[in-house]
Protein backbone atom coordinates (compact mmCIF):
# COMPACT_ATOMS: atom_id res chain seq x y z
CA UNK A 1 153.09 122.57 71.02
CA UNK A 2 154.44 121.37 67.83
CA UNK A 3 156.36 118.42 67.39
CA UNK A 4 158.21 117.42 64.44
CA UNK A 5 160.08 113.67 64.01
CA UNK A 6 162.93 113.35 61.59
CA UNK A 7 163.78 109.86 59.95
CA UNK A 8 165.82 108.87 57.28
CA UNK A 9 169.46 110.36 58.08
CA UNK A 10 172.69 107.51 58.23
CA UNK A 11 175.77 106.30 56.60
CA UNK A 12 175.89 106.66 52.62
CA UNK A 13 179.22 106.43 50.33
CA UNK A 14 179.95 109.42 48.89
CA UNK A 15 177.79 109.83 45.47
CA UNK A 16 175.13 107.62 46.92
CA UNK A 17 171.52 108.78 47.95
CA UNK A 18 169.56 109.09 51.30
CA UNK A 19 165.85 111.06 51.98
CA UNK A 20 165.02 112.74 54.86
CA UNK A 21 161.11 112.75 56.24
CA UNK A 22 159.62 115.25 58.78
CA UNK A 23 156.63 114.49 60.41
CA UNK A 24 154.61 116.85 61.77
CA UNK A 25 151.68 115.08 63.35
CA UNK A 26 148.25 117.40 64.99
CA UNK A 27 148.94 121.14 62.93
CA UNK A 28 147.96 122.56 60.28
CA UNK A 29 150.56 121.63 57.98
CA UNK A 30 149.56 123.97 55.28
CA UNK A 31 149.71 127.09 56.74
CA UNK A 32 153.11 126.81 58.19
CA UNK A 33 156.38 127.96 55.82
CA UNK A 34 158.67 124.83 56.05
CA UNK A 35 162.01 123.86 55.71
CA UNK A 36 165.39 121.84 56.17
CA UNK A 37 168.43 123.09 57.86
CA UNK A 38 171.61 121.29 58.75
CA UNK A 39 174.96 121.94 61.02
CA UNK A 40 178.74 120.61 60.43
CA UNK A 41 180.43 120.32 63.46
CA UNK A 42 182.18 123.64 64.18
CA UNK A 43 179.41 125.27 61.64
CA UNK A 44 176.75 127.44 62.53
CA UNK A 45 173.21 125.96 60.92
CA UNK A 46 172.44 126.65 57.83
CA UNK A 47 168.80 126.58 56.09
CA UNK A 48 169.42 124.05 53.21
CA UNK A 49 165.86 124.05 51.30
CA UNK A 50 162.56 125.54 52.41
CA UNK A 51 158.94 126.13 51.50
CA UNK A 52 158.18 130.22 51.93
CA UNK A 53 154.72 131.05 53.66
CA UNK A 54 153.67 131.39 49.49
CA UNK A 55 154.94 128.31 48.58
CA UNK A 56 158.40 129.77 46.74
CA UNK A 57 161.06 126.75 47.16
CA UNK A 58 164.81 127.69 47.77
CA UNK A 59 168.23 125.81 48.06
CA UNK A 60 171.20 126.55 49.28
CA UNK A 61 174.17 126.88 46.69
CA UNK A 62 175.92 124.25 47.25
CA UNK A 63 172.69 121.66 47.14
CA UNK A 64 171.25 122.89 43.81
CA UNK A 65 170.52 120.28 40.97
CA UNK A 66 171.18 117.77 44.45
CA UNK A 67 168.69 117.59 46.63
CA UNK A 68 164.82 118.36 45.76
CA UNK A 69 162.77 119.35 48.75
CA UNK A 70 159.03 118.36 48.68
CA UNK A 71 155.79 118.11 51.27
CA UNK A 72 152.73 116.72 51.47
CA UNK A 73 149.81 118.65 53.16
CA UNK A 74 147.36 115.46 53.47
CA UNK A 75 150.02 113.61 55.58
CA UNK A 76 151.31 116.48 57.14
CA UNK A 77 154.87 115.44 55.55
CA UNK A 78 157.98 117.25 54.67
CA UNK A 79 160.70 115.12 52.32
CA UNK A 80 164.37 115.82 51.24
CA UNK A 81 165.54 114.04 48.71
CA UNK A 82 169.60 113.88 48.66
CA UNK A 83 171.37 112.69 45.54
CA UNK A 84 174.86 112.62 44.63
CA UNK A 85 175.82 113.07 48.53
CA UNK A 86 179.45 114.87 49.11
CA UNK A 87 181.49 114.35 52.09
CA UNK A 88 180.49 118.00 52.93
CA UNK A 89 176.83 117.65 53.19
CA UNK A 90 177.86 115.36 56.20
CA UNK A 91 175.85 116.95 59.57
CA UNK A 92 172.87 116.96 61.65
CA UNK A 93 169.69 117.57 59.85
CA UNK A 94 166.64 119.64 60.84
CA UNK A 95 163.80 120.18 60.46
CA UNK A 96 162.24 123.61 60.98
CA UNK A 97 158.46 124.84 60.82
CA UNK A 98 157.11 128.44 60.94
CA UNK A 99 154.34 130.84 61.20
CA UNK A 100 153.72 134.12 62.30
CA UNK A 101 150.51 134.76 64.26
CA UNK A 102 150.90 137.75 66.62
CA UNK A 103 154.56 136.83 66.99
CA UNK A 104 156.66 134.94 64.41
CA UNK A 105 156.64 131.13 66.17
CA UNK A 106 159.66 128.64 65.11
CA UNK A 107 159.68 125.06 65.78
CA UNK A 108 161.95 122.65 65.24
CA UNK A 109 162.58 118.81 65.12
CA UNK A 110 165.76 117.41 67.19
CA UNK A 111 167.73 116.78 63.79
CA UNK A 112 168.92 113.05 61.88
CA UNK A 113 172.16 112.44 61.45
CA UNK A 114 173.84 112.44 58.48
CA UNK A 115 177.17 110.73 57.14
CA UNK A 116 178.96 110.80 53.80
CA UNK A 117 181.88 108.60 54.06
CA UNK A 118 183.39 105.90 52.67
């Protein structure tokens, strides 16, 4: 079973800063396509930034020239940085692994908070 741990979400003003971390402890980091998706209450989730299964990085729209997504295959470590933070990118963040073996397998972690308010 994989189990990912995210840390980092809380209270930031708007135009402030925050990162997210995902842990995902006992995998094989590398192989897995990775990413970060969040939901607004009343939203459906939405896939914010993510790693493909070859590596290609995408955003979301409204996040680009915001937030840079990065990992770290040593530590088994997936990071969002968050910049310039809108009252709008306030909701629960996730974070989501992947891989497809015989089947397509999804995991994912059970979300940080996050609030942009002042």
């Amino acid at each position: 079973q994989v189990q990912l741990v995210e840390s980092g979400g809380g209270l930031v003003q708007p135009g402030g800063s925050l990162t997210l971390s995902c842990a995902a402890p006992g995998i094989n980091f590398n192989l897995y396509a990775m990413g970060w998706h969040r939901q607004a209450p009343g939203k459906q989730r939405e896939l914010v930034a993510g790693f493909s299964s070859g590596g290609k990085i995408n955003y979301v729209d409204s996040v680009k020239g915001r937030f840079t997504i990065s990992r770290d295959n040593a530590k088994n470590m997936m990071y969002l940085q968050m910049n310039s933070l809108k009252p709008e990118d306030t909701a629960v963040y996730y974070c989501n692994a992947a891989i497809t073996m015989s089947k397509r397998y999804t995991y994912w972690g059970q979300g940080t908070q996050v609030t942009v308010s002042s």
